[in-house]
Each structure stands twice: as C-alpha cells, then as structure tokens.
PDB file of N, CA and C in Angstrom:
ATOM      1  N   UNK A   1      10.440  -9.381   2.367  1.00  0.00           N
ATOM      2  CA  UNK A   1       9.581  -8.372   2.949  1.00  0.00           C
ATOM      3  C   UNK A   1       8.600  -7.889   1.879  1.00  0.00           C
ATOM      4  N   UNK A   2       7.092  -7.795   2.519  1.00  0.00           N
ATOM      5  CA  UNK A   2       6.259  -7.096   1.286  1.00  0.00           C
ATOM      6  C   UNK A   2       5.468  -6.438   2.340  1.00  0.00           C
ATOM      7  N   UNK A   3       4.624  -5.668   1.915  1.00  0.00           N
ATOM      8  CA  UNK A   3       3.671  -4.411   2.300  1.00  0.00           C
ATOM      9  C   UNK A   3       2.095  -5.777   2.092  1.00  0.00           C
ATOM     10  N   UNK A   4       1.439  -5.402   3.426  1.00  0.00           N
ATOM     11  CA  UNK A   4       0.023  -5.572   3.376  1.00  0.00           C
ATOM     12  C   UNK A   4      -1.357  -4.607   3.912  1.00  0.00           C
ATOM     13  N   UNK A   5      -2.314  -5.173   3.534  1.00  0.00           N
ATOM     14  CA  UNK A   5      -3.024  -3.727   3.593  1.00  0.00           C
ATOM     15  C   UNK A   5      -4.446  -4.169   3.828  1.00  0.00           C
ATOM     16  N   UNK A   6      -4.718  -3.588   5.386  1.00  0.00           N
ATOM     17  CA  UNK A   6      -6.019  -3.614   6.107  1.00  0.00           C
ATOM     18  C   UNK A   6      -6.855  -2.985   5.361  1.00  0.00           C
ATOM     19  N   UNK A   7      -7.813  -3.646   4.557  1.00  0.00           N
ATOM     20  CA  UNK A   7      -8.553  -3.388   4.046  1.00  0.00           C
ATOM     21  C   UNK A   7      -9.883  -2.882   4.679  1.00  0.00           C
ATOM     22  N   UNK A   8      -9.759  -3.766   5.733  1.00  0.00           N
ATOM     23  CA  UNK A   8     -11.344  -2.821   6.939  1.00  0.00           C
ATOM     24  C   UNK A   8     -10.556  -1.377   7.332  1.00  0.00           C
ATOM     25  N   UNK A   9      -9.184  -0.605   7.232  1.00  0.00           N
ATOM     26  CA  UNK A   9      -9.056   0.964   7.654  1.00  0.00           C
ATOM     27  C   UNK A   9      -8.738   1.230   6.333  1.00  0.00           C
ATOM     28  N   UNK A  10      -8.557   0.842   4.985  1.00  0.00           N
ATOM     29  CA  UNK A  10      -8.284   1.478   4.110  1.00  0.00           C
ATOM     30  C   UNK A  10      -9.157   2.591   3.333  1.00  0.00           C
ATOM     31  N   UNK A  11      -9.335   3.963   3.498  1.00  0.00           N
ATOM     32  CA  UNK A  11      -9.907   4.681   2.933  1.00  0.00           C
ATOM     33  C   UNK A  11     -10.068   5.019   1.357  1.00  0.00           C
ATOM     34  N   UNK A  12      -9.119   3.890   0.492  1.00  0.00           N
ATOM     35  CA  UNK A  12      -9.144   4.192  -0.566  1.00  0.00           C
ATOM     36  C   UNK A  12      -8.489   5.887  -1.472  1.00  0.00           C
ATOM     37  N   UNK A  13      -8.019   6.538  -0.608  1.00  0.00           N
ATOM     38  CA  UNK A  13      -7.171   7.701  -0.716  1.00  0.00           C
ATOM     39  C   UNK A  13      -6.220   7.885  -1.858  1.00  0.00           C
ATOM     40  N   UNK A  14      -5.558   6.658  -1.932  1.00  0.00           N
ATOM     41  CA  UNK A  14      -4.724   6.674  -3.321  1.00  0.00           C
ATOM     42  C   UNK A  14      -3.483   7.311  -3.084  1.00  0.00           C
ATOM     43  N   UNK A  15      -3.229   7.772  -1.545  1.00  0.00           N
ATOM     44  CA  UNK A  15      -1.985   8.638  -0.972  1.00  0.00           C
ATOM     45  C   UNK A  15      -0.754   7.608  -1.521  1.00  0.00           C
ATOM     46  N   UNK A  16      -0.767   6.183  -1.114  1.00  0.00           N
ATOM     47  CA  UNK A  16       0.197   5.276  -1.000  1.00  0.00           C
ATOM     48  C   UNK A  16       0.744   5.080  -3.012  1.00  0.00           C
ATOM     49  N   UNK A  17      -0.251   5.136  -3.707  1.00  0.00           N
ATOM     50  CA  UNK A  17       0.127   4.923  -5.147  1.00  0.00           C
ATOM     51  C   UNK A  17       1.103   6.147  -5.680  1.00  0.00           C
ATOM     52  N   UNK A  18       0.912   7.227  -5.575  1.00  0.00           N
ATOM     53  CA  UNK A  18       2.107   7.956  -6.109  1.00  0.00           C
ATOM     54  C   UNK A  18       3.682   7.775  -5.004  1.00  0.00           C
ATOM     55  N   UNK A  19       3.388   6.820  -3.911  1.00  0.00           N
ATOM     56  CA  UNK A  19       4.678   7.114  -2.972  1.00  0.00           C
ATOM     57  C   UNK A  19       5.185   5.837  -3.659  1.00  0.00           C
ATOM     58  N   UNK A  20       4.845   4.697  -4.084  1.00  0.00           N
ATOM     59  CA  UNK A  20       5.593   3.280  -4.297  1.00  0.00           C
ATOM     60  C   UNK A  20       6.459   3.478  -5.912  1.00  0.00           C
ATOM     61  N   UNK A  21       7.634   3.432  -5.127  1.00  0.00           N
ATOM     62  CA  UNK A  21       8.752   3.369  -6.686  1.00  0.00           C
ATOM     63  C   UNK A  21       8.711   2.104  -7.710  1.00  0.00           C
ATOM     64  N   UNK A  22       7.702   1.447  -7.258  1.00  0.00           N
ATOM     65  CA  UNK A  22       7.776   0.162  -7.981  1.00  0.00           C
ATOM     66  C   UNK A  22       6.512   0.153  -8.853  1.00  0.00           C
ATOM     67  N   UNK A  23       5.655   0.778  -8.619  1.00  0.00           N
ATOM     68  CA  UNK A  23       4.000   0.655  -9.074  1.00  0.00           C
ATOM     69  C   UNK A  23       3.548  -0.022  -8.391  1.00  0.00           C
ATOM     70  N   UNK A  24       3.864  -0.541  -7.416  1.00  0.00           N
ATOM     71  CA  UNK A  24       2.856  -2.349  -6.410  1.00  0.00           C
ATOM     72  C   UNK A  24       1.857  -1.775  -6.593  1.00  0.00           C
ATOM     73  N   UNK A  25       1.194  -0.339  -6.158  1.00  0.00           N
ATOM     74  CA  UNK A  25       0.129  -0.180  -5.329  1.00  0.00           C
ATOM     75  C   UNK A  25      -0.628   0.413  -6.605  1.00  0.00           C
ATOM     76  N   UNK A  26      -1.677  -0.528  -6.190  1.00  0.00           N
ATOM     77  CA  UNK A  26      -3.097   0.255  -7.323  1.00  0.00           C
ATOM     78  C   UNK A  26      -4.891   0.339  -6.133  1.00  0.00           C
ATOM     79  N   UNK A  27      -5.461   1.569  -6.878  1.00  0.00           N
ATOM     80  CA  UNK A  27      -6.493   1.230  -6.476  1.00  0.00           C
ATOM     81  C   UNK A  27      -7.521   0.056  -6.742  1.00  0.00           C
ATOM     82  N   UNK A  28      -8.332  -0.495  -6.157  1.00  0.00           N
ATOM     83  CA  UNK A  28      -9.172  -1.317  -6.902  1.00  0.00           C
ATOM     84  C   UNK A  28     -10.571  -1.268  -6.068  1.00  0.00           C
ATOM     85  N   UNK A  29     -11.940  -0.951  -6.914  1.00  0.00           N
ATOM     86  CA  UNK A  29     -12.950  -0.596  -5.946  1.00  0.00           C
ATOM     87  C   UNK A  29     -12.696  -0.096  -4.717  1.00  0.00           C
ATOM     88  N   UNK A  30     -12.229   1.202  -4.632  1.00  0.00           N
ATOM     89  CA  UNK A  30     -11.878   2.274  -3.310  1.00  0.00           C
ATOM     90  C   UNK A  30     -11.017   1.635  -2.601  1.00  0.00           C
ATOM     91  N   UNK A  31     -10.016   0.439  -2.715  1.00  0.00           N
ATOM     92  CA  UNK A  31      -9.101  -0.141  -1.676  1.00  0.00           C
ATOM     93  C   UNK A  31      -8.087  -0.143  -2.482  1.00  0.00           C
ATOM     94  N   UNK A  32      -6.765   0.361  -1.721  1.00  0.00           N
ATOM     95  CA  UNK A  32      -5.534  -0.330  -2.366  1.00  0.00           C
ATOM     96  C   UNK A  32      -5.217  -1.439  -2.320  1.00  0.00           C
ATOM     97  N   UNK A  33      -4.404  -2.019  -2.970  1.00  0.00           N
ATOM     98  CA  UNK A  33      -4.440  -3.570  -3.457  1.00  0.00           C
ATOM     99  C   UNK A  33      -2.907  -3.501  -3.736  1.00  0.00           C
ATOM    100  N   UNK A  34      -2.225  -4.422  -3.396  1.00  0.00           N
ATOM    101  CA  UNK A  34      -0.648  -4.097  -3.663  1.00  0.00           C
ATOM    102  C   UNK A  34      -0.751  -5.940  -4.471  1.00  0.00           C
ATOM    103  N   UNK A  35       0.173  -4.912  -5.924  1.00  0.00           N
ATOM    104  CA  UNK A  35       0.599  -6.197  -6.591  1.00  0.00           C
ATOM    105  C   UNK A  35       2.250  -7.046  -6.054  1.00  0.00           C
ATOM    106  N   UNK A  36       1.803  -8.047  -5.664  1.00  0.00           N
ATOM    107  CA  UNK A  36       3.076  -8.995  -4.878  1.00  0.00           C
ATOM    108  C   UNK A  36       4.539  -9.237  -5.702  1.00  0.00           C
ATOM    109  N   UNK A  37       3.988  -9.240  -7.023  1.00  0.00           N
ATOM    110  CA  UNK A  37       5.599  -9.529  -7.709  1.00  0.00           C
ATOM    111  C   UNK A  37       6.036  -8.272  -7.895  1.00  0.00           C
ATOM    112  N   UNK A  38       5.813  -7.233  -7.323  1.00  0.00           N
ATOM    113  CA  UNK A  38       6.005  -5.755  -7.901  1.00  0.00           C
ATOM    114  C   UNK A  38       6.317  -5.263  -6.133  1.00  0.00           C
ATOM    115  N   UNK A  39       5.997  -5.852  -5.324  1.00  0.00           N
ATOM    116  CA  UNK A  39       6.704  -5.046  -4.064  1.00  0.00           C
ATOM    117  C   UNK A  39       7.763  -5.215  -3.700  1.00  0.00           C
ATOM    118  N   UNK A  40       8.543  -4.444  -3.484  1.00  0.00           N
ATOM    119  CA  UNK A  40       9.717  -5.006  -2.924  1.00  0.00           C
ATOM    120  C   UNK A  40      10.113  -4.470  -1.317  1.00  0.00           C
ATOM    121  N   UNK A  41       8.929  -4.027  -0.493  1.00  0.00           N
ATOM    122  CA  UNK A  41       9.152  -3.742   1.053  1.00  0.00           C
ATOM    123  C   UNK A  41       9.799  -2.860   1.224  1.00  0.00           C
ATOM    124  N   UNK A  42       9.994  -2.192   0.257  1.00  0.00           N
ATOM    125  CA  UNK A  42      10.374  -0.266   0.967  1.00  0.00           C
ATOM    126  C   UNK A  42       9.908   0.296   2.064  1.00  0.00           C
ATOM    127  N   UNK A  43       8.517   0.323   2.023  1.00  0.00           N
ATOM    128  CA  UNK A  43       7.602   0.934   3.085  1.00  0.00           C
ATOM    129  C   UNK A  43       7.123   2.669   2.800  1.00  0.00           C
ATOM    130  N   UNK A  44       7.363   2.786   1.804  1.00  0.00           N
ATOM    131  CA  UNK A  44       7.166   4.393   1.854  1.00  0.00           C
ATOM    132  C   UNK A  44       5.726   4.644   1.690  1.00  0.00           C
ATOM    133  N   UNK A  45       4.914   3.501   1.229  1.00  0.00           N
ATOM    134  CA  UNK A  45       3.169   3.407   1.407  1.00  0.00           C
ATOM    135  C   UNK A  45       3.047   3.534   2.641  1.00  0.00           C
ATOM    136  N   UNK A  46       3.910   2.840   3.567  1.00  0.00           N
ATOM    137  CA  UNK A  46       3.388   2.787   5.129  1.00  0.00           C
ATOM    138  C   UNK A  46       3.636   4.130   5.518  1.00  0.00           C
ATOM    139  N   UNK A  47       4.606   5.261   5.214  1.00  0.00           N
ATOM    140  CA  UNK A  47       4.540   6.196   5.730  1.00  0.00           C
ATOM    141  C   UNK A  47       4.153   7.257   4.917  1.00  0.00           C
ATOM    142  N   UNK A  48       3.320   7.014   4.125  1.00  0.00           N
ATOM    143  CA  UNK A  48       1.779   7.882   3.342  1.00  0.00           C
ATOM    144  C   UNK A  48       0.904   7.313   3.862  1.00  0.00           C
ATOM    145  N   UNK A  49       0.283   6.413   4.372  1.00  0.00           N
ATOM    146  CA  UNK A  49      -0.992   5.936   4.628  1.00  0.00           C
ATOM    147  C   UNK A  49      -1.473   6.456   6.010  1.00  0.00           C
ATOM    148  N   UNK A  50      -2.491   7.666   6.049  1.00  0.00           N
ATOM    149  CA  UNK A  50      -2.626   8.453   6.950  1.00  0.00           C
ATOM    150  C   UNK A  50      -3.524   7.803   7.714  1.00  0.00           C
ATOM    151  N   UNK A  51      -4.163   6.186   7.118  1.00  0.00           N
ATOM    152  CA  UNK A  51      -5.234   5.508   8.211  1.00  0.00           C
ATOM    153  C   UNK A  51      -4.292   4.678   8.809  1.00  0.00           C
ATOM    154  N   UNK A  52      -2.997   4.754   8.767  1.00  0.00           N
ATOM    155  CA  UNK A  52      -2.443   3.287   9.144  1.00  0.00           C
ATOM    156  C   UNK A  52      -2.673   1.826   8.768  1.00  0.00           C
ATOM    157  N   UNK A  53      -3.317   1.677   7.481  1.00  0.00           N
ATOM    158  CA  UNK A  53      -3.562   0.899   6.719  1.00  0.00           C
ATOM    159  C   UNK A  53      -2.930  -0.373   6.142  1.00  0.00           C
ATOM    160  N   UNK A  54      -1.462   0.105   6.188  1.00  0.00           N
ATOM    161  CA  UNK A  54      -0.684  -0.657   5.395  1.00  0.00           C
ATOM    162  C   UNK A  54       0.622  -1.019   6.837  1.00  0.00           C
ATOM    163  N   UNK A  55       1.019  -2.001   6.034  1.00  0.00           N
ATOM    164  CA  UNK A  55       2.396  -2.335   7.250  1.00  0.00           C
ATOM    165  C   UNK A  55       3.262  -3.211   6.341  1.00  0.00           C
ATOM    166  N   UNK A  56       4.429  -2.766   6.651  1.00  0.00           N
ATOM    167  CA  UNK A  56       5.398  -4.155   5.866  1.00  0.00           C
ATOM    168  C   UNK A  56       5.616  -5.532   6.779  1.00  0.00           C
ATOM    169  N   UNK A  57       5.577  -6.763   6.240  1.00  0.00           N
ATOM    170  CA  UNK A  57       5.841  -7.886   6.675  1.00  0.00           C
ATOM    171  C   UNK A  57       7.056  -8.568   6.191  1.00  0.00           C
ATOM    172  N   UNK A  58       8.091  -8.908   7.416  1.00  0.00           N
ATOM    173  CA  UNK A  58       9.811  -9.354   7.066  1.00  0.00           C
ATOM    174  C   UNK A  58       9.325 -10.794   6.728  1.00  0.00           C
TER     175      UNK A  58
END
C-alpha cells in the first residue's frame, strides 16, 4: 500500500507533511510529492488533505 496524489486538486497546503510519520511527503513547486521508499500507507495524509487530494492504493 502507498499514498498517491492528484496533482490537478492539490493545493499545495503542506497540511499532509507535518501528518506523515515517515517524512514521504514533501512539497515540491506548490504540489506534494510523496517519496515511494519512505511511504508506508498509513493514510493519515489522506485524512489531512482538505482537497481530497491524496488516496492510498492496496
């Protein structure tokens, strides 16, 4: 399982980077960007991301 992230609703907010216990999530030019060897599918980005942006994939 990892976290992906609609980049056409991503507001760039930065809500999801202080929620990920792992660091995955960084900004990069106003979009979050989740680093892949660093997710491990928690989901707690998905339930900070107030655009609905992000979703985990099993």
């Amino acid at each position: 399982m990892r976290a992906i992230v609609d980049e056409s609703l991503c507001s760039g907010c930065e809500s999801c980077v202080g929620l990920c216990p792992t660091e995955a999530m960084i900004i990069r030019n106003r979009i979050a960007k989740i680093m892949v060897p660093f997710c491990k599918g928690c989901g707690y980005c998905v339930h900070g991301c107030g655009e609905e942006a992000i979703r985990v994939l099993e």
